[in-house]
PDB file of N, CA and C in Angstrom:
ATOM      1  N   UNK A   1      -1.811 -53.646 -23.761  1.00  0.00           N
ATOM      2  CA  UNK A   1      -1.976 -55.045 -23.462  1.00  0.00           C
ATOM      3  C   UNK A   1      -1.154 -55.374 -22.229  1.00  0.00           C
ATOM      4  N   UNK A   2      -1.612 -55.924 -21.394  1.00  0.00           N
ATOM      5  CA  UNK A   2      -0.842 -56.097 -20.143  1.00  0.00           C
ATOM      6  C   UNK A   2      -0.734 -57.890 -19.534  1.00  0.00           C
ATOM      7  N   UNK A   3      -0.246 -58.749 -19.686  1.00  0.00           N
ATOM      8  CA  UNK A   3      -0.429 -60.249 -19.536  1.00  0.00           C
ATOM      9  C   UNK A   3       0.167 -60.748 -18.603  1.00  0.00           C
ATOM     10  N   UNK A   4      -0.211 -61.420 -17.666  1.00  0.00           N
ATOM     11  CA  UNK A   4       0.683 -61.957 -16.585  1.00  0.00           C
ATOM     12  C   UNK A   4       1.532 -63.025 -16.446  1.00  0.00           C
ATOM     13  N   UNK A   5       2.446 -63.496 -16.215  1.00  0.00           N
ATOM     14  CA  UNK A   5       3.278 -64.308 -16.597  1.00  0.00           C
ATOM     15  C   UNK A   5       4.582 -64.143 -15.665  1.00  0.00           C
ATOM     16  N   UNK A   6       5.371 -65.245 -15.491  1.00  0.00           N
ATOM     17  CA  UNK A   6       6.555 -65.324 -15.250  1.00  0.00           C
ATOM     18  C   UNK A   6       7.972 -64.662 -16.132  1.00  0.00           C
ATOM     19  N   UNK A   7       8.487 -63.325 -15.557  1.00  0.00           N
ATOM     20  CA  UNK A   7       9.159 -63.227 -16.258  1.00  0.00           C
ATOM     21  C   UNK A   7      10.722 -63.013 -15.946  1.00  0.00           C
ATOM     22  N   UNK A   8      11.370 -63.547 -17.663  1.00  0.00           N
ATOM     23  CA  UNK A   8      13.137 -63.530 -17.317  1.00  0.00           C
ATOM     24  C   UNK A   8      13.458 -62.511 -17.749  1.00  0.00           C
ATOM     25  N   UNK A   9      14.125 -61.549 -16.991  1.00  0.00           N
ATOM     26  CA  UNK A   9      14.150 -60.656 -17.770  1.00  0.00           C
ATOM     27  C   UNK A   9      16.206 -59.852 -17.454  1.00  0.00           C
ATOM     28  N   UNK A  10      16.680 -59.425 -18.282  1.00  0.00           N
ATOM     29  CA  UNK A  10      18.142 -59.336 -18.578  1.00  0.00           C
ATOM     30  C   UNK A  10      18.269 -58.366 -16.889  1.00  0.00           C
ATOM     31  N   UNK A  11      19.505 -58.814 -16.719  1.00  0.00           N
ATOM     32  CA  UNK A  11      20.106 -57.751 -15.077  1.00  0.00           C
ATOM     33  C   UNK A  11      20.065 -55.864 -15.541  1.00  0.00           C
ATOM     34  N   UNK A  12      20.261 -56.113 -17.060  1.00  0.00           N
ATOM     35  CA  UNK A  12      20.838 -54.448 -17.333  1.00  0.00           C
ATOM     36  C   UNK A  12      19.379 -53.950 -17.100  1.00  0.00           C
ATOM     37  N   UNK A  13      18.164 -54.427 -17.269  1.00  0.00           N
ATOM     38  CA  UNK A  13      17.035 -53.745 -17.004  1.00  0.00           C
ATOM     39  C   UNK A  13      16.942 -52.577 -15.989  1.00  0.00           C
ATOM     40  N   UNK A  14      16.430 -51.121 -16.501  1.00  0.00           N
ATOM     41  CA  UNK A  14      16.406 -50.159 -16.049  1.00  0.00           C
ATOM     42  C   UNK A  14      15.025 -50.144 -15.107  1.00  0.00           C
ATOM     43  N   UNK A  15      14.809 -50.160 -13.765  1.00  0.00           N
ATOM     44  CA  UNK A  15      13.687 -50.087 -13.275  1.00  0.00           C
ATOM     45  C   UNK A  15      13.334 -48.467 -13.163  1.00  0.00           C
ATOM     46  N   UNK A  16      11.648 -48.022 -13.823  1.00  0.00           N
ATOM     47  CA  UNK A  16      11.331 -46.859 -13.020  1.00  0.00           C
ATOM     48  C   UNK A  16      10.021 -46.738 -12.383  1.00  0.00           C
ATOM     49  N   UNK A  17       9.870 -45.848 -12.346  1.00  0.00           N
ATOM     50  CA  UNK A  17       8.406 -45.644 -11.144  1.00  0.00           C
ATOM     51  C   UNK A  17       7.316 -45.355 -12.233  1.00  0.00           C
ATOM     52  N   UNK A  18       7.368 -45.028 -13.434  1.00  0.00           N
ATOM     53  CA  UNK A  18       6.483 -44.927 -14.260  1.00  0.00           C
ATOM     54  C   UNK A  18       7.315 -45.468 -16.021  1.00  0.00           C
ATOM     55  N   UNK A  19       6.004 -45.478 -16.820  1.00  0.00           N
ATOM     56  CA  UNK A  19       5.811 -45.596 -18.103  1.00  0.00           C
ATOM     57  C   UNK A  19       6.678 -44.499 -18.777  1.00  0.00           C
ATOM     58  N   UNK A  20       8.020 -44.882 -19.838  1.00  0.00           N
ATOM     59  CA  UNK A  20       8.463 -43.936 -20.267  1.00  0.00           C
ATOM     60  C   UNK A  20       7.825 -43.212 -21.584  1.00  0.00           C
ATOM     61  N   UNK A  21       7.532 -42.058 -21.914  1.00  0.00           N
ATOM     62  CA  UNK A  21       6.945 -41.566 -22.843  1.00  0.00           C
ATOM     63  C   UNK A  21       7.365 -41.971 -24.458  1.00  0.00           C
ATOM     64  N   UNK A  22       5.903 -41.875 -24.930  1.00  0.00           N
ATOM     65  CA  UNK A  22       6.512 -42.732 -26.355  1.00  0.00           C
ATOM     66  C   UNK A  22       6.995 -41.932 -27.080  1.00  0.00           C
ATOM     67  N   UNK A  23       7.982 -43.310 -27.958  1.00  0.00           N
ATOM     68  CA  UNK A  23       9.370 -42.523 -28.501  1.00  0.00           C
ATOM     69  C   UNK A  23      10.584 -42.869 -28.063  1.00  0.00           C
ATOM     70  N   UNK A  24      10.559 -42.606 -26.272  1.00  0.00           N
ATOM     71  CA  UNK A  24      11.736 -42.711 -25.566  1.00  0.00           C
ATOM     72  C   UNK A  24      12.759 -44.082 -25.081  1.00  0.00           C
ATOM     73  N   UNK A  25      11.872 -45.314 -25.438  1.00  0.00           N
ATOM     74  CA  UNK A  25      12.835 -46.468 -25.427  1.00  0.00           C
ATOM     75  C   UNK A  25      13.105 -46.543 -26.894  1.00  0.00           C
ATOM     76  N   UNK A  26      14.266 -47.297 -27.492  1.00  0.00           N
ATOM     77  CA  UNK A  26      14.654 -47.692 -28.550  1.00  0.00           C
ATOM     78  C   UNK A  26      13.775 -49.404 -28.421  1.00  0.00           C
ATOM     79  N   UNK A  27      13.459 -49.242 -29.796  1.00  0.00           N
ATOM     80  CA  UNK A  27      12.884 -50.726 -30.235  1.00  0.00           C
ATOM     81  C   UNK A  27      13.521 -52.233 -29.687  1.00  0.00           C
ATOM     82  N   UNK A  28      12.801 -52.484 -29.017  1.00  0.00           N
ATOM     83  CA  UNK A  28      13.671 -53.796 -28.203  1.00  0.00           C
ATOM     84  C   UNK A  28      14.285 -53.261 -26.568  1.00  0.00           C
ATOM     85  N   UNK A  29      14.369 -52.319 -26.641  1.00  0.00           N
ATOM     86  CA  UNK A  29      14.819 -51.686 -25.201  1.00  0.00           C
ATOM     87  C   UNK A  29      13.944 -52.148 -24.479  1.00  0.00           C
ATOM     88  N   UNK A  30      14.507 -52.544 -22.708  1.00  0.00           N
ATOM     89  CA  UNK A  30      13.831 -53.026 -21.898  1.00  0.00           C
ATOM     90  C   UNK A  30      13.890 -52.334 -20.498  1.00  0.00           C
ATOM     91  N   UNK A  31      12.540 -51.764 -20.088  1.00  0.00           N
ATOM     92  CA  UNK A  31      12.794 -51.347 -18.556  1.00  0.00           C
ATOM     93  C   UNK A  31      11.967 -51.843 -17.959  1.00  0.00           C
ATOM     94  N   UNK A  32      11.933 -51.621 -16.570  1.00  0.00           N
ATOM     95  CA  UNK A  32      10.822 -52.717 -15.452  1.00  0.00           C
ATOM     96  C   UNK A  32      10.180 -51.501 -14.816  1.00  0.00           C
ATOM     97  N   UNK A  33       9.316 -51.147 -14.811  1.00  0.00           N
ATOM     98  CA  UNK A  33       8.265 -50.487 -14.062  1.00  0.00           C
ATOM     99  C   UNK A  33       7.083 -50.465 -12.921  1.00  0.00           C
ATOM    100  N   UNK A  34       8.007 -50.316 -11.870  1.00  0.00           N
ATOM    101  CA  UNK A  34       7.031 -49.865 -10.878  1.00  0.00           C
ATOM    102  C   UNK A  34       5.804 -49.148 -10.680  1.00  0.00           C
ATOM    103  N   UNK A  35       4.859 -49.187 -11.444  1.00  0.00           N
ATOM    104  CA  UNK A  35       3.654 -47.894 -11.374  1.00  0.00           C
ATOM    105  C   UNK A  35       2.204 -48.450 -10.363  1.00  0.00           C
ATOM    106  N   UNK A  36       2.263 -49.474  -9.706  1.00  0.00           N
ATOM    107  CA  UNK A  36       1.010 -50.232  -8.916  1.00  0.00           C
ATOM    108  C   UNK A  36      -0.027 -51.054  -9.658  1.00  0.00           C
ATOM    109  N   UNK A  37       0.773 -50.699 -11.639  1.00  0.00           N
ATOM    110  CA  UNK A  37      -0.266 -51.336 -12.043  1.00  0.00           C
ATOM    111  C   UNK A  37      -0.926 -52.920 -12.196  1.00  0.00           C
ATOM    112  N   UNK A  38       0.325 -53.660 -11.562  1.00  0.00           N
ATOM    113  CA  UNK A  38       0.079 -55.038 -11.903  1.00  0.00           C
ATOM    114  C   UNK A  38      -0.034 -55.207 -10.240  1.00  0.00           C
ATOM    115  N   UNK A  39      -0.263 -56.924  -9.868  1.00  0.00           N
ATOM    116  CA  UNK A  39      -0.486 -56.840  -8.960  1.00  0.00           C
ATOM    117  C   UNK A  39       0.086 -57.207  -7.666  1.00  0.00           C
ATOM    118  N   UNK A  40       0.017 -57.068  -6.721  1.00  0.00           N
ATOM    119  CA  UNK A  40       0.655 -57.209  -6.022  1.00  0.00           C
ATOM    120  C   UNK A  40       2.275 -57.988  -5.586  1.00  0.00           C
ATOM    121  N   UNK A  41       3.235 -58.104  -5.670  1.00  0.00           N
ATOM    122  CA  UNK A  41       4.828 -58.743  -6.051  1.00  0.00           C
ATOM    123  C   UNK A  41       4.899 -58.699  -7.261  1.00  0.00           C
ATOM    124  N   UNK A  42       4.205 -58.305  -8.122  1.00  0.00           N
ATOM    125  CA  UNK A  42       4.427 -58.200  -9.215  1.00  0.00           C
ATOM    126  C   UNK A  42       5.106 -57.103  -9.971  1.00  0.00           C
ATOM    127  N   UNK A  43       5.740 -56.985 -11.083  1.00  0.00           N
ATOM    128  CA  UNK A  43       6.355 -55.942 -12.032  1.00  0.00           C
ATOM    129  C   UNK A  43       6.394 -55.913 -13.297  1.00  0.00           C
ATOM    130  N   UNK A  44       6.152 -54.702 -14.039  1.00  0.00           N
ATOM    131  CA  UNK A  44       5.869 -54.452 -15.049  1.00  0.00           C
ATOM    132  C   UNK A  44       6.924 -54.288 -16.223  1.00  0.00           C
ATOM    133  N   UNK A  45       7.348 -55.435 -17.482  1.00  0.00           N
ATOM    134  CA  UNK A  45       8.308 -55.106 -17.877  1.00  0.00           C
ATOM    135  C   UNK A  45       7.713 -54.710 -19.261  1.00  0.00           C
ATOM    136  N   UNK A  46       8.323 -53.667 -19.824  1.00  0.00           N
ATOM    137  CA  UNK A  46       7.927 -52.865 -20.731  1.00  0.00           C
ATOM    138  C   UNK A  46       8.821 -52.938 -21.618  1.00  0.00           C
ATOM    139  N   UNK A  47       9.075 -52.969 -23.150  1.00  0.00           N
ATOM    140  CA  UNK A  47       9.450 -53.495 -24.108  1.00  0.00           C
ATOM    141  C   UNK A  47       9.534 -51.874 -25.227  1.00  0.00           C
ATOM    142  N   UNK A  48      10.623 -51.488 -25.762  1.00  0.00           N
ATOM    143  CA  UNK A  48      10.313 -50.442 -26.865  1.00  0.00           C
ATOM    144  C   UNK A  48      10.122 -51.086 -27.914  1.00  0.00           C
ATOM    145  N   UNK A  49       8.782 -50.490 -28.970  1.00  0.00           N
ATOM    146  CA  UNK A  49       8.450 -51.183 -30.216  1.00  0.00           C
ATOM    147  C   UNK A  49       8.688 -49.829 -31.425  1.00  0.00           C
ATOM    148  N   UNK A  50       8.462 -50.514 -32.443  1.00  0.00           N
ATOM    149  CA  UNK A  50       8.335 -49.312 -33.627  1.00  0.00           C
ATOM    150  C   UNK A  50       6.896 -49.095 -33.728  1.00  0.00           C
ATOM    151  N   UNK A  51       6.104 -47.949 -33.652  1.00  0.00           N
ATOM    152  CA  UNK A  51       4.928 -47.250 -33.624  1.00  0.00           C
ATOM    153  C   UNK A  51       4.598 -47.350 -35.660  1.00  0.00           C
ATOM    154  N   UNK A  52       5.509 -47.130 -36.208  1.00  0.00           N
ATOM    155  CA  UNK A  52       4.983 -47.332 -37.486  1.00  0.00           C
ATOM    156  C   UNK A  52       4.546 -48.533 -37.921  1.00  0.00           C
ATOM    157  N   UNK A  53       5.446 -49.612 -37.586  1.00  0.00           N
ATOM    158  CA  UNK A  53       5.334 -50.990 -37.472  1.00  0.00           C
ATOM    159  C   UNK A  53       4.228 -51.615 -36.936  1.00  0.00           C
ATOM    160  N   UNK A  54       4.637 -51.496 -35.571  1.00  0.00           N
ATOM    161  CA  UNK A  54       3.455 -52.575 -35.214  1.00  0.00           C
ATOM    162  C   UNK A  54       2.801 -51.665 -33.659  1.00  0.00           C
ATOM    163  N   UNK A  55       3.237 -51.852 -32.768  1.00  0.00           N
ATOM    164  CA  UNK A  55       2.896 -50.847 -31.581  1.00  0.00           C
ATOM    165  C   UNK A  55       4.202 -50.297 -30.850  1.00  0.00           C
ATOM    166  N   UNK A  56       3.440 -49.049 -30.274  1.00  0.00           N
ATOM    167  CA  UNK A  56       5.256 -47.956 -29.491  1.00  0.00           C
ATOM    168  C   UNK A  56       5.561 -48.961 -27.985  1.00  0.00           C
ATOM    169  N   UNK A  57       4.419 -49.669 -27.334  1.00  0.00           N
ATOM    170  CA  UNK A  57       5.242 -50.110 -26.574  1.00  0.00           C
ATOM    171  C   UNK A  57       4.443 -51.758 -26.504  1.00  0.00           C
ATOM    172  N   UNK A  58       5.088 -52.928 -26.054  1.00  0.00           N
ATOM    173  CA  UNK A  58       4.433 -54.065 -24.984  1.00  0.00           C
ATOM    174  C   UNK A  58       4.678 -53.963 -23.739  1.00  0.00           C
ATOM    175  N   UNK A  59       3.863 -54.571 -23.339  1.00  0.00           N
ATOM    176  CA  UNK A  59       3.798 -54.628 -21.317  1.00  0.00           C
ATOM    177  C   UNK A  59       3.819 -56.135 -21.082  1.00  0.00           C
ATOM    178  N   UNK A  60       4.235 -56.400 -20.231  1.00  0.00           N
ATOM    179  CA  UNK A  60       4.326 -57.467 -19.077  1.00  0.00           C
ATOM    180  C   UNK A  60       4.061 -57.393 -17.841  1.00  0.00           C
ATOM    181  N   UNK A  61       3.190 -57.841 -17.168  1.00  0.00           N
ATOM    182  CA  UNK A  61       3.180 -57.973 -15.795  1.00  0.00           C
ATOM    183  C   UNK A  61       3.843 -59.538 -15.451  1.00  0.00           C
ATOM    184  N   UNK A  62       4.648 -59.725 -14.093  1.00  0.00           N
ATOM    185  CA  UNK A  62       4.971 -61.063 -13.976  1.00  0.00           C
ATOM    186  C   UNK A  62       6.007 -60.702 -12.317  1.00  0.00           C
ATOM    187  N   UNK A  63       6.222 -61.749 -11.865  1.00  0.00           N
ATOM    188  CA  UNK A  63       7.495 -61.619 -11.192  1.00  0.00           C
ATOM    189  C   UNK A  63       8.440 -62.088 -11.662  1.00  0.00           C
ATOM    190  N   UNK A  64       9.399 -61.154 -10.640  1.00  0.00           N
ATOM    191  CA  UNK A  64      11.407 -61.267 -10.602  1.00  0.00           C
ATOM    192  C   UNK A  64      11.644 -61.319  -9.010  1.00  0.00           C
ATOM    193  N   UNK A  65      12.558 -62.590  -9.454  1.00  0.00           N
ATOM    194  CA  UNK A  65      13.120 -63.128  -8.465  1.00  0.00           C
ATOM    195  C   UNK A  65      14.083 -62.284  -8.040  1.00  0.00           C
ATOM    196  N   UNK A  66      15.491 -62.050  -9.471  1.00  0.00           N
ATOM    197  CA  UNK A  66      16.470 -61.339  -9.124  1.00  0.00           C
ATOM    198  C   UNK A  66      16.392 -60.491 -10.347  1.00  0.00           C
ATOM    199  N   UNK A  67      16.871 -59.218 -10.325  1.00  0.00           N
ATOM    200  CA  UNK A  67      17.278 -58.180 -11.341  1.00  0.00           C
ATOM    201  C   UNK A  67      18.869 -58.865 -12.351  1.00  0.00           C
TER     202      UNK A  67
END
């Protein structure tokens, strides 16, 4: 699911160039991802979920002003 929106998102946010493999964020963990997929000034913040629960990850597309 990928939704566009304005987003706030904490300074500790880890930015990377891709999607981390599932499993590898802890539930609630937050990184910002660069991969081209959203659009243009835009960035992708990615959310760790529980896979048994409910889903392994959410997405965000949105802008950041500041990290």
């Amino acid at each position: 699911m990928v939704v566009t929106a304005g987003l706030a998102t904490p300074a500790a946010a880890q930015m990377l160039k891709q999607e981390p493999p599932m499993g590898q964020l802890r539930e609630g963990e937050t990184v910002l991802v660069d991969d081209g997929t959203c659009a243009k000034g835009q960035i992708k913040q990615v959310v760790g979920g529980n896979h048994v629960k409910a889903g392994a990850l959410s997405t965000l597309c949105g802008r950041i002003s500041a990290f």
